[in-house]
N, C-alpha and C. Protein backbone atom coordinates (compact mmCIF):
# COMPACT_ATOMS: atom_id res chain seq x y z
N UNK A 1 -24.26 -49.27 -21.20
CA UNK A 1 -23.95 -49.11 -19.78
C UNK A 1 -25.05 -49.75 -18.95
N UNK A 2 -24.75 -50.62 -17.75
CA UNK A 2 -25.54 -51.23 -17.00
C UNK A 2 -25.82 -49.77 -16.18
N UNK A 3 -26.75 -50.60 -15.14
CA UNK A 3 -27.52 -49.37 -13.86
C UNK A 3 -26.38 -49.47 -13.12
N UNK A 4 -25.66 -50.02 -12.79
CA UNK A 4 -24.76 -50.47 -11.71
C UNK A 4 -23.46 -49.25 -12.04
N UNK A 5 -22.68 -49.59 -13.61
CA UNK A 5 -21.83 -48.85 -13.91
C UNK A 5 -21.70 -46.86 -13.72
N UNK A 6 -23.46 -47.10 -14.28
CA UNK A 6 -23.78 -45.66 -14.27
C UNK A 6 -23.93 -44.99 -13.10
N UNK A 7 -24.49 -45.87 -12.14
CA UNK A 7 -24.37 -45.41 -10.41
C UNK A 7 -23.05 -45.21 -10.16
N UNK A 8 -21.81 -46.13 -10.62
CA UNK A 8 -20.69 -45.91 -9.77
C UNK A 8 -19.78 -44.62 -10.49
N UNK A 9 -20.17 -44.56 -11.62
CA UNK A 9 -19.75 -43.34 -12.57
C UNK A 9 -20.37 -41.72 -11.93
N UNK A 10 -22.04 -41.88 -11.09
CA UNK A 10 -22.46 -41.13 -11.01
C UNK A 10 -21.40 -40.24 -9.33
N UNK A 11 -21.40 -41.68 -8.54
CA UNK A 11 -20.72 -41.28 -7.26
C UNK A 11 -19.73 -40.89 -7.62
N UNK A 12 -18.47 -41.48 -8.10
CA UNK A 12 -17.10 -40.78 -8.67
C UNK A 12 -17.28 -39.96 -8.88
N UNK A 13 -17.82 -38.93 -9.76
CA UNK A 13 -18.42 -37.23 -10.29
C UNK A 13 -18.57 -36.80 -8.93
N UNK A 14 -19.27 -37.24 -8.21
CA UNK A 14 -20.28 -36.40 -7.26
C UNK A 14 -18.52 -36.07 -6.26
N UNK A 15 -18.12 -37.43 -5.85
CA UNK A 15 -16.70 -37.02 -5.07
C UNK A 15 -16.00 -36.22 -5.37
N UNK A 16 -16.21 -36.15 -7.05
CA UNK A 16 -14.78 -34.91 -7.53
C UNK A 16 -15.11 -33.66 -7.19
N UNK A 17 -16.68 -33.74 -7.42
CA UNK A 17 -17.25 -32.31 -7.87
C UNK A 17 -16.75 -31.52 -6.07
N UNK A 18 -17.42 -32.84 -5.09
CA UNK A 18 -17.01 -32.30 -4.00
C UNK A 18 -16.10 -31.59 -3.13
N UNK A 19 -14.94 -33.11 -3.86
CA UNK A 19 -13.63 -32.44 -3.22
C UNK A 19 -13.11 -31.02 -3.79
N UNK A 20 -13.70 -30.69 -5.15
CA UNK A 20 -12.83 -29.34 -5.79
C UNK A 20 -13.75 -28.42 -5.26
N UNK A 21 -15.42 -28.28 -4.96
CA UNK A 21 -16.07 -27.03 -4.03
C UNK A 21 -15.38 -27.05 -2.68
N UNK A 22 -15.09 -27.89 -1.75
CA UNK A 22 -14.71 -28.06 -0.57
C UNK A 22 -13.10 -26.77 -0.92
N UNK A 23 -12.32 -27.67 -1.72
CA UNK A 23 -10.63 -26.62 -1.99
C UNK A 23 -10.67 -25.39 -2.66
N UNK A 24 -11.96 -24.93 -3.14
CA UNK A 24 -12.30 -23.59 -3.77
C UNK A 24 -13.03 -22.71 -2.58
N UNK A 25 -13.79 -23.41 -1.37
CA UNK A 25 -14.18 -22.55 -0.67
C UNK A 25 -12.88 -22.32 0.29
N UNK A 26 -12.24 -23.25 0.73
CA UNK A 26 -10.93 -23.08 1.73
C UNK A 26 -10.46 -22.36 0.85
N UNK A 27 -9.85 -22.20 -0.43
CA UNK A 27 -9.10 -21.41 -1.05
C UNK A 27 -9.53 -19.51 -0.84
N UNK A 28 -10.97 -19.39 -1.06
CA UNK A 28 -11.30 -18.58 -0.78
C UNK A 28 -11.22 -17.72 0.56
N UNK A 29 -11.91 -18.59 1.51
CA UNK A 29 -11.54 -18.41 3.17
C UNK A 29 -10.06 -17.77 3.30
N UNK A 30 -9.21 -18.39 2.96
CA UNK A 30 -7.73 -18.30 3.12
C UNK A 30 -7.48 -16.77 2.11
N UNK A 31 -8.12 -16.29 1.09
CA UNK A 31 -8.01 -15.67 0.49
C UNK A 31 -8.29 -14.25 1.53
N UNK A 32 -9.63 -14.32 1.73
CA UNK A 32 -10.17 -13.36 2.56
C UNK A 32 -9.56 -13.23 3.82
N UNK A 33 -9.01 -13.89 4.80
CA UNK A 33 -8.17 -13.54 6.18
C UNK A 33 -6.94 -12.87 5.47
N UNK A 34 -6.08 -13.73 4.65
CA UNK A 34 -4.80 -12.50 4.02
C UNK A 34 -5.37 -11.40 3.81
N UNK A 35 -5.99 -11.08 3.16
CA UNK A 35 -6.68 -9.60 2.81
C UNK A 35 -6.65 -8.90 3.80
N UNK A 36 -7.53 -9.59 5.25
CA UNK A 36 -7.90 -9.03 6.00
C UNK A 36 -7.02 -8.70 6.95
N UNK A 37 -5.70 -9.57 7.06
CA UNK A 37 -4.46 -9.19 7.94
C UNK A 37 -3.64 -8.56 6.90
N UNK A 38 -3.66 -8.38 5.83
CA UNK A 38 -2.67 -7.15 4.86
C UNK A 38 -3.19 -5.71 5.08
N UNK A 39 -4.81 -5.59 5.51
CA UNK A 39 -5.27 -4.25 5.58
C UNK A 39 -5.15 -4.09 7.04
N UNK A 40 -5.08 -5.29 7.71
CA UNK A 40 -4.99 -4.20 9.17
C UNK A 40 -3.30 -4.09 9.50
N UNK A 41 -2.55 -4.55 8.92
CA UNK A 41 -0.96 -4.55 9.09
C UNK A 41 -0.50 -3.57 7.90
N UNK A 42 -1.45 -2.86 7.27
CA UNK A 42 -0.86 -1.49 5.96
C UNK A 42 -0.24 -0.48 6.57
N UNK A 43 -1.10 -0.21 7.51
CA UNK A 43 -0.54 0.73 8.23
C UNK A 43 1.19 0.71 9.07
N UNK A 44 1.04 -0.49 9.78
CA UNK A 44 2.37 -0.49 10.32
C UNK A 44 2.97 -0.52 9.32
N UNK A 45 3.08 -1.31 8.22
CA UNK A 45 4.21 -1.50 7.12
C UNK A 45 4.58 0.40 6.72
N UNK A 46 3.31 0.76 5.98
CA UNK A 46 3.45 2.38 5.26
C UNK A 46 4.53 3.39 6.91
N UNK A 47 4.09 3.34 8.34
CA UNK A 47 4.75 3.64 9.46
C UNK A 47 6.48 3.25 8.91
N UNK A 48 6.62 2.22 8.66
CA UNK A 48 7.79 1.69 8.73
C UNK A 48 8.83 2.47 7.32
N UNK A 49 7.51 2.61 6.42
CA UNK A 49 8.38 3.04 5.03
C UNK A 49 8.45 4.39 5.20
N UNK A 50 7.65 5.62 6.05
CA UNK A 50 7.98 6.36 6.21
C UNK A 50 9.52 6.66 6.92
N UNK A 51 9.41 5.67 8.30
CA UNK A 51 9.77 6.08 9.37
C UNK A 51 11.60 6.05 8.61
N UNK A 52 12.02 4.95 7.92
CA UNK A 52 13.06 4.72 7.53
C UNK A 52 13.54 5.79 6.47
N UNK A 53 12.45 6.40 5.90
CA UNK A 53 12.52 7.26 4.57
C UNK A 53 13.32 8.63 5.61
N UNK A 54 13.08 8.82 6.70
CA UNK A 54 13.29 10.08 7.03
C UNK A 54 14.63 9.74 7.94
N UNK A 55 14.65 8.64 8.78
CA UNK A 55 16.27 8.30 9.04
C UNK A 55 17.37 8.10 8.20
N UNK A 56 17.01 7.76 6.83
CA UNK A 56 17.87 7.70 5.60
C UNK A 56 18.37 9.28 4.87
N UNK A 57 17.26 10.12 5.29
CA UNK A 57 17.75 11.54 4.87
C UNK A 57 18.28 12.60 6.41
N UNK A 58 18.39 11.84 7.26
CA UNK A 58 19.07 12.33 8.52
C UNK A 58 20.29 12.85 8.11
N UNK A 59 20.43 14.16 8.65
CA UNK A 59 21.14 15.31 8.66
C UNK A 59 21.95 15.54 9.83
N UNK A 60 23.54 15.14 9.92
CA UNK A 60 24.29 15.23 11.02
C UNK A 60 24.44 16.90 11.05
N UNK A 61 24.16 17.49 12.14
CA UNK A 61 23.92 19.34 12.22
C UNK A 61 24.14 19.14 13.70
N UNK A 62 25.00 19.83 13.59
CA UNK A 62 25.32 20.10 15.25
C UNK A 62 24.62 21.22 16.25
N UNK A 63 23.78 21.85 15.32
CA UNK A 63 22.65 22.93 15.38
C UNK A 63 21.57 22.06 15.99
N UNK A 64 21.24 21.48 15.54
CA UNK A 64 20.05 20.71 15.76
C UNK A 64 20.09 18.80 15.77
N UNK A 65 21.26 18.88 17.04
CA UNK A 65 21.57 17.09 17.03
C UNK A 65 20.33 15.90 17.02
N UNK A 66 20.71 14.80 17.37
CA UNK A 66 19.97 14.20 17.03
C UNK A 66 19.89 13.58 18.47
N UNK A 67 18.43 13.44 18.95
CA UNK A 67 17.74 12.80 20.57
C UNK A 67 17.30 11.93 20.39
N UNK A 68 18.15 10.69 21.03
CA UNK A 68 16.91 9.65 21.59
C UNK A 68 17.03 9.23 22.71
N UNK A 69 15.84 8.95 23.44
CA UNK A 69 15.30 7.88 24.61
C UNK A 69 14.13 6.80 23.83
N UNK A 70 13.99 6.31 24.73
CA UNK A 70 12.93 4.63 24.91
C UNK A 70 12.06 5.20 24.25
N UNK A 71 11.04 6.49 24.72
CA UNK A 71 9.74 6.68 24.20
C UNK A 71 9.59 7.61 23.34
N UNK A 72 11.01 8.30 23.05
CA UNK A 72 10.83 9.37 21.80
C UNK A 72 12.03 9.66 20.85
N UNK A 73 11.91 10.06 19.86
CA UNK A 73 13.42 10.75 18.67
C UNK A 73 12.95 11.73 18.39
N UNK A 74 14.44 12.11 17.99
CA UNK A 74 14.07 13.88 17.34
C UNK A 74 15.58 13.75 16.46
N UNK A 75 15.29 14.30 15.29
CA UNK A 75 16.38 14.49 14.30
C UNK A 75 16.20 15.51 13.36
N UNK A 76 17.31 16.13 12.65
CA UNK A 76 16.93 16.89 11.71
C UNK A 76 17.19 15.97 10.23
N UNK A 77 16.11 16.13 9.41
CA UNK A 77 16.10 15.34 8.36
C UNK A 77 16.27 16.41 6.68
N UNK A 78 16.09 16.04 5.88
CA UNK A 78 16.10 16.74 4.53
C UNK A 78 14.47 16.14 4.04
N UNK A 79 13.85 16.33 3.67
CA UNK A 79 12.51 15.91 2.90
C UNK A 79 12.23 16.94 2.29
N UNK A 80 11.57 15.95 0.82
CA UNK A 80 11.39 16.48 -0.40
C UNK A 80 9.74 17.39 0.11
N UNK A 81 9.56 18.67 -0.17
CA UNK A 81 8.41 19.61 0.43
C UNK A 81 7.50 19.40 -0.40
N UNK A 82 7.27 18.87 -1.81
CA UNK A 82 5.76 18.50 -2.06
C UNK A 82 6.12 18.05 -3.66
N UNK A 83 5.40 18.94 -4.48
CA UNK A 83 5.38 19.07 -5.68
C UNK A 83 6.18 19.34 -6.96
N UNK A 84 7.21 20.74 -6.39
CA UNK A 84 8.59 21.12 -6.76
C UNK A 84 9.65 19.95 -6.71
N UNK A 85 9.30 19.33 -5.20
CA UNK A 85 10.42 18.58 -4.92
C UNK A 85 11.85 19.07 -4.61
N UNK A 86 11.51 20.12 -3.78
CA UNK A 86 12.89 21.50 -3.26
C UNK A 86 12.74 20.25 -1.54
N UNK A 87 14.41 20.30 -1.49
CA UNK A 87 14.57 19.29 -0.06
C UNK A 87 14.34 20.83 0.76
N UNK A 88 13.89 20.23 2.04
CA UNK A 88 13.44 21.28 3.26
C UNK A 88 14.05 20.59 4.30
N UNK A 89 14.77 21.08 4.89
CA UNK A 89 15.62 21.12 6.21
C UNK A 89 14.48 20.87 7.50
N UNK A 90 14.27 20.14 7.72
CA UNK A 90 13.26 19.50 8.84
C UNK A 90 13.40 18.92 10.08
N UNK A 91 13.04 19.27 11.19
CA UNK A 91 13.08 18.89 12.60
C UNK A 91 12.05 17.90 13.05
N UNK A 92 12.34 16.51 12.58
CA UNK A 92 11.47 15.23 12.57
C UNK A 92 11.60 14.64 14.08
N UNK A 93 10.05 14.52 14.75
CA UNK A 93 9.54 13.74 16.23
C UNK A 93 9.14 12.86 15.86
N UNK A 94 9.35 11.71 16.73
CA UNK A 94 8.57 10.73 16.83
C UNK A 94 7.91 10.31 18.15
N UNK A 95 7.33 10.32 18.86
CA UNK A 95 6.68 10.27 20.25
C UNK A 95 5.31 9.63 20.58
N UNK A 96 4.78 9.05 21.34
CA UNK A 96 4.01 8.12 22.04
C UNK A 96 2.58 9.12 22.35
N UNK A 97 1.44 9.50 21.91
CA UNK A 97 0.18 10.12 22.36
C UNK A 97 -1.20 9.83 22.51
N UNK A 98 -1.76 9.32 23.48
CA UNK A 98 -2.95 8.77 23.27
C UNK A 98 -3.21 7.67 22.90
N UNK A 99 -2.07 6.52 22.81
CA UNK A 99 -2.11 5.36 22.01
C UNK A 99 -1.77 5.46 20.37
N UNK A 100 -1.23 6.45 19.92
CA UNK A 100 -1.34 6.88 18.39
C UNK A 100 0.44 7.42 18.42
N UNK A 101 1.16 6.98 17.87
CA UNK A 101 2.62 7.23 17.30
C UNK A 101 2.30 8.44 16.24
N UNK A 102 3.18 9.61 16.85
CA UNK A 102 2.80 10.77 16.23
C UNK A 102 3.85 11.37 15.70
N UNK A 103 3.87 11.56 14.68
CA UNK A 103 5.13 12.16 13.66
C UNK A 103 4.91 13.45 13.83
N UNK A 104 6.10 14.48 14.19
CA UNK A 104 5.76 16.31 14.24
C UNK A 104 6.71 16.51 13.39
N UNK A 105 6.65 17.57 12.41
CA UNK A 105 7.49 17.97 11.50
C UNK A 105 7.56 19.54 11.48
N UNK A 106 8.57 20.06 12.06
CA UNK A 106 9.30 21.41 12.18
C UNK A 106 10.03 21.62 11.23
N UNK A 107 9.68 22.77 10.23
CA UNK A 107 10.62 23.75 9.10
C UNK A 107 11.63 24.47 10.46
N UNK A 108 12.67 24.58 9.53
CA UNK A 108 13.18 25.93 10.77
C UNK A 108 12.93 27.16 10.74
N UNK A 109 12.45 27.64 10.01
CA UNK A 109 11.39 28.60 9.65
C UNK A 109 10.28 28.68 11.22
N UNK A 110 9.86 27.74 11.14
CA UNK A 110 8.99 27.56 12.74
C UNK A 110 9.59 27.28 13.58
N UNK A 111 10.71 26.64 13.44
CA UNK A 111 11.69 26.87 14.83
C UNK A 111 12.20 28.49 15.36
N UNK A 112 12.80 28.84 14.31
CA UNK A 112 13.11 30.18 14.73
C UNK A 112 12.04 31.19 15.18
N UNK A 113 11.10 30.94 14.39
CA UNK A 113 9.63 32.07 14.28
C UNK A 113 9.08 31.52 16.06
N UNK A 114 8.99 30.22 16.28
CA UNK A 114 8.39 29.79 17.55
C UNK A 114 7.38 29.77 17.24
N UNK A 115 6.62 28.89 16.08
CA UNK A 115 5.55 28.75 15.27
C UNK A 115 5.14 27.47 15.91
N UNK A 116 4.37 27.13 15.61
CA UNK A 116 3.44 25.67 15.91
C UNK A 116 3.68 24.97 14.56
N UNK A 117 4.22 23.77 14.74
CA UNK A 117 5.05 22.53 14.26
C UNK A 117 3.65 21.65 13.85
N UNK A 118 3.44 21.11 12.71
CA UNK A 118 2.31 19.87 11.85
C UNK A 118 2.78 18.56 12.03
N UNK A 119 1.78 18.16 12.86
CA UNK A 119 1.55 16.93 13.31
C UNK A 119 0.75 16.08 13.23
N UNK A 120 1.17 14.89 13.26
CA UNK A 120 0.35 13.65 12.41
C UNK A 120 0.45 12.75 13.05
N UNK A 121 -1.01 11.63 13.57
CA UNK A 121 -0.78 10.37 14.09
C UNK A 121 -0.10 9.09 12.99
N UNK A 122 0.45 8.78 12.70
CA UNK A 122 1.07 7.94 11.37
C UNK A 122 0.67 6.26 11.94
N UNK A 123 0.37 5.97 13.27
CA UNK A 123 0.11 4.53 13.93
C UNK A 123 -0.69 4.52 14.87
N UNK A 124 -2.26 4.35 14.79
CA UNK A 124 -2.87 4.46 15.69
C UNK A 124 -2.89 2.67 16.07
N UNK A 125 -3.63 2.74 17.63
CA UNK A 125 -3.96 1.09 18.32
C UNK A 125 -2.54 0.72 18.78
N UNK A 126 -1.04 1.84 19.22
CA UNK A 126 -0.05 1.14 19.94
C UNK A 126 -0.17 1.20 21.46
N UNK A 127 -0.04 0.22 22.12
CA UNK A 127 0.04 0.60 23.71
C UNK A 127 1.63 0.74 24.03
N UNK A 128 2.74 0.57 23.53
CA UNK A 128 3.88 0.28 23.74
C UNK A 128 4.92 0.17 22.77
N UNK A 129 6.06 1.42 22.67
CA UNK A 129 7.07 1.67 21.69
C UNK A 129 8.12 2.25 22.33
N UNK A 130 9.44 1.55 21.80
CA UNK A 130 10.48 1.27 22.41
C UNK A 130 11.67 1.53 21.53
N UNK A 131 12.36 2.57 21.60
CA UNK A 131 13.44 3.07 20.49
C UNK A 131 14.75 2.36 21.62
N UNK A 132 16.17 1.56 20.70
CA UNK A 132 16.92 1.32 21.60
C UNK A 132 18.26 1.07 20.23
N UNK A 133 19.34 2.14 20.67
CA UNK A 133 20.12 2.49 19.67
C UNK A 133 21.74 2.01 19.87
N UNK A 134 22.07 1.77 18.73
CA UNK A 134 23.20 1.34 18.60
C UNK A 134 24.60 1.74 19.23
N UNK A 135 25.39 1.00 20.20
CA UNK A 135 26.82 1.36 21.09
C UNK A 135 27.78 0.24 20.86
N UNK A 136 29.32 0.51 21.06
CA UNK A 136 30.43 -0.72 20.95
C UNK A 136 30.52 -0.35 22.08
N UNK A 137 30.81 -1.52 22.65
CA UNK A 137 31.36 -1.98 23.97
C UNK A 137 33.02 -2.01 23.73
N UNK A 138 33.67 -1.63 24.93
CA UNK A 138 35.24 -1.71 24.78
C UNK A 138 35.51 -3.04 23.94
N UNK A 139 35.19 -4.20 24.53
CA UNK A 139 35.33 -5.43 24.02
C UNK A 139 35.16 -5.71 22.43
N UNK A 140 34.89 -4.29 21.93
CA UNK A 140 34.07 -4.83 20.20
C UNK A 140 32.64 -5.33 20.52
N UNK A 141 32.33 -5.81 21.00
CA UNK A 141 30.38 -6.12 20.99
C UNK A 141 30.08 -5.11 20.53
N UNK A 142 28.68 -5.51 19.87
CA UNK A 142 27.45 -3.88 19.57
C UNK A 142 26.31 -4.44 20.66
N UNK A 143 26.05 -3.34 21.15
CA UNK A 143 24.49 -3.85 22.07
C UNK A 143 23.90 -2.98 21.90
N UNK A 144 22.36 -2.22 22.13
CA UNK A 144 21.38 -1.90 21.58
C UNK A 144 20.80 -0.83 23.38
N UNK A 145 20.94 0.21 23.66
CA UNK A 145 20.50 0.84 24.35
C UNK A 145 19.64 1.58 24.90
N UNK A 146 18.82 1.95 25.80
CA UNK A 146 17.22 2.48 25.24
C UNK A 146 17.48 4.28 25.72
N UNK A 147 18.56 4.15 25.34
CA UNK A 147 18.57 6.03 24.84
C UNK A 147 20.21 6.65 24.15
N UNK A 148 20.57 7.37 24.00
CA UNK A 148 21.83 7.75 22.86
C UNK A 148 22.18 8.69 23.83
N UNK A 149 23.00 9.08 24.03
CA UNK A 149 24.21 9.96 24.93
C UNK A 149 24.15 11.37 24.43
N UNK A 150 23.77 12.23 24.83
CA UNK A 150 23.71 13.61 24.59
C UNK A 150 25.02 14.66 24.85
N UNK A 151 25.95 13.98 25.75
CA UNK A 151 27.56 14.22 26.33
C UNK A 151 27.94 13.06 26.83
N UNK A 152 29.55 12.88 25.58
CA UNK A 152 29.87 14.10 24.62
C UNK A 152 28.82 13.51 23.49
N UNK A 153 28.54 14.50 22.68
CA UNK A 153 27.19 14.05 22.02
C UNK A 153 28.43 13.49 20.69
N UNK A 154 27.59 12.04 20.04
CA UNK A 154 28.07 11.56 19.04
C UNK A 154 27.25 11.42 17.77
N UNK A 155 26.81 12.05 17.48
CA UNK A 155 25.89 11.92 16.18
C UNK A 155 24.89 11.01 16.15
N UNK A 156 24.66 10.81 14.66
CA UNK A 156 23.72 9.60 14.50
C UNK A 156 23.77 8.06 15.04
N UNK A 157 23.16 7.57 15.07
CA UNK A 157 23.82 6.14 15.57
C UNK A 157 23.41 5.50 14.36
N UNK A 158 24.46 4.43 14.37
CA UNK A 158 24.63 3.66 13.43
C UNK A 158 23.15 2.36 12.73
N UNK A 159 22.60 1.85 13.68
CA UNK A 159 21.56 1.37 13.96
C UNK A 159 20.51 2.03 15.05
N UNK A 160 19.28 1.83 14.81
CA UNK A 160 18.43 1.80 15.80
C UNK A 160 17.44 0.35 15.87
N UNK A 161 16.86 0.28 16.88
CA UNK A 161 15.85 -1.07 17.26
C UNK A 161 14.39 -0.49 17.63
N UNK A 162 13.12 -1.04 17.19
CA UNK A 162 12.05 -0.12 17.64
C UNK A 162 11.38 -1.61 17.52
N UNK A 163 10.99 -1.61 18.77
CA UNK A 163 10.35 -2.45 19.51
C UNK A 163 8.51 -2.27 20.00
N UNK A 164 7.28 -2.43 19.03
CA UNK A 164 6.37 -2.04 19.48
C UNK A 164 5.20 -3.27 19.59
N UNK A 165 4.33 -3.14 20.56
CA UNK A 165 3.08 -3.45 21.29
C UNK A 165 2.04 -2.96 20.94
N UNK A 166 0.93 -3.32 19.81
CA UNK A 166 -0.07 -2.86 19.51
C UNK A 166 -0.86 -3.05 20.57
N UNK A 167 -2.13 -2.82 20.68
CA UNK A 167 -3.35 -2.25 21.48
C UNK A 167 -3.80 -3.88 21.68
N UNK A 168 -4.11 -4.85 20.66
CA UNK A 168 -4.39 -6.31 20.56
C UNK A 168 -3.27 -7.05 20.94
N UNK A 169 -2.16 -6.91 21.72
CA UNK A 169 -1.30 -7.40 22.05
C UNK A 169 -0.30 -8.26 20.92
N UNK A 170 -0.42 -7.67 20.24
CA UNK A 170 0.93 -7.96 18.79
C UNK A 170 2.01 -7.08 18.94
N UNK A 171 3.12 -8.53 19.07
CA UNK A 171 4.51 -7.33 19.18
C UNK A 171 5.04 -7.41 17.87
N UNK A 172 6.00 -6.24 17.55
CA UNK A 172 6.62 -6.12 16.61
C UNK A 172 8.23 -5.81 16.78
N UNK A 173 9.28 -5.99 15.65
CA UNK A 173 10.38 -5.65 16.51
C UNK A 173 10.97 -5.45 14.96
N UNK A 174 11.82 -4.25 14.54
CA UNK A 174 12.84 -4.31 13.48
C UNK A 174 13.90 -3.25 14.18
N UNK A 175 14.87 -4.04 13.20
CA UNK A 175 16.34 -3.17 12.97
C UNK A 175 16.31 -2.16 11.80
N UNK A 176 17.30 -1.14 11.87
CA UNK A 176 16.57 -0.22 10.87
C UNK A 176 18.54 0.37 11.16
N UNK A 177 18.99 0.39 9.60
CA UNK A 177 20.56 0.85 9.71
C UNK A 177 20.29 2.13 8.96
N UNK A 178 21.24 3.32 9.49
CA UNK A 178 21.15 4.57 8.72
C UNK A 178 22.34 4.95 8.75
N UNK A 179 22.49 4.68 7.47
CA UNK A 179 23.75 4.64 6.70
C UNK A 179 24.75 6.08 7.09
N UNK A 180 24.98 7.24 7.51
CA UNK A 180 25.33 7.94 7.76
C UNK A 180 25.76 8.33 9.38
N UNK A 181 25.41 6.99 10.07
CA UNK A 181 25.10 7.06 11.21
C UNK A 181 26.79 6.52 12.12
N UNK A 182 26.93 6.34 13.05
CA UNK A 182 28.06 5.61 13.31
C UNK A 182 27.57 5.26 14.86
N UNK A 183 28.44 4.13 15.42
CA UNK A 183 28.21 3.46 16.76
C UNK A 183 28.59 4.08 17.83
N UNK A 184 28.00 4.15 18.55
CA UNK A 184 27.80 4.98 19.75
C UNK A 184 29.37 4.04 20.44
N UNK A 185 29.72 4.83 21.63
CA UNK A 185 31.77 4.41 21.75
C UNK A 185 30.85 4.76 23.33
N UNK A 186 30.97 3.43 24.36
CA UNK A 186 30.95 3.48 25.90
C UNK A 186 31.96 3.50 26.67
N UNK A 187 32.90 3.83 26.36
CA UNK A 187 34.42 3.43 26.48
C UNK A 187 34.44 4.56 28.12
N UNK A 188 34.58 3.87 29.07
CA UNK A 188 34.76 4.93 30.37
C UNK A 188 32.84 4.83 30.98
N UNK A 189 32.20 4.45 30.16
CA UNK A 189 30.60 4.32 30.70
C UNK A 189 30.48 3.35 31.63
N UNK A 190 29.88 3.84 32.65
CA UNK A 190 29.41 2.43 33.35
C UNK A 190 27.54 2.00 32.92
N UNK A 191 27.54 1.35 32.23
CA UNK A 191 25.79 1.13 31.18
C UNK A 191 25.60 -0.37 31.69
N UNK A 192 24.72 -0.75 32.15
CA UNK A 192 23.77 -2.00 32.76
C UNK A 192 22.72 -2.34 30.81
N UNK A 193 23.58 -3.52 30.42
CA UNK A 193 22.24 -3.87 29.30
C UNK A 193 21.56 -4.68 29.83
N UNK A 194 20.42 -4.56 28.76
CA UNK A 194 19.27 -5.65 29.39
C UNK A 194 19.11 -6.49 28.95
């Protein structure tokens, strides 16, 4: 090997070596921000797997119907009570406090007794949450309303929409179907959508 060959052999190496530290540190970089937006978005996701877990065991009871407006729900649900795994008849909130989405969970046991109900922030850092539930329009349309009709009261609704605004200004928006639910009927309503 001349001096010449071995120089140009030496630069070639040096480029490779470069270009693959350069795509191992970006690889890394890129590694660490996912991480870092999977742990601060755990929470909303685990919010979401709850929130659906307990509209899926929603309990049509005419005892204890089911409320919504824009900034809050209330339903009676079935959830499994711990360890046994015996379902418990439950009076599930969802409501807006302090910036923190707060789940309250009433036995009827504490309903009747007039006991104090266990409560949990499940989403802290929201400035803004927006429940807006499923109606047919005479025409057949479905449109999406930001509260459910209490008279004549119609059960579950078929869909709901929850529309939220974290604290860092990230919106979020899902559909969420509960299967037991059926479409709200405006038939004779006079309702302004938005």
């Amino acid at each position: 090997f001349t001096l010449v060959e071995l120089l140009i052999a030496l630069f070639i190496s040096s480029l490779m070596i470069t270009a693959l530290s350069l795509s191992f540190i970006s690889g890394v970089r890129a590694g660490e921000k996912a991480k870092a937006n999977f742990s601060k978005y755990q929470s909303l996701r685990l919010f979401f797997l709850t929130f659906e877990k307990d509209l899926r065991n929603a309990l049509a009871y005419s005892g204890l119907p089911f409320q919504g407006k824009q900034e809050e729900l209330a339903f009676p649900s079935f959830i499994h009570s711990g360890e046994g795994q015996e379902k418990e008849l439950l009076k599930i909130r969802y409501f807006l406090k302090d910036h923190k989405l707060i789940r309250r969970e009433e036995t009827m046991k504490e309903v009747f007794r007039g006991e104090e109900p266990k409560e949990k922030p499940v989403l802290p850092g929201i400035k803004e949450i927006r429940f807006s539930f499923s109606y047919r329009e005479d025409k057949g349309h479905t449109l999406f309303l930001p509260f459910r009709f209490e008279e004549p009261y119609q059960g579950h609704p078929k869909a709901l929409k929850v529309d939220l605004e974290l604290e860092n200004g990230t919106r979020f928006s899902k559909w969420i179907a509960i299967p037991q639910g059926g479409l709200g009927i405006l038939a004779g309503k006079e309702v302004r959508s938005r």
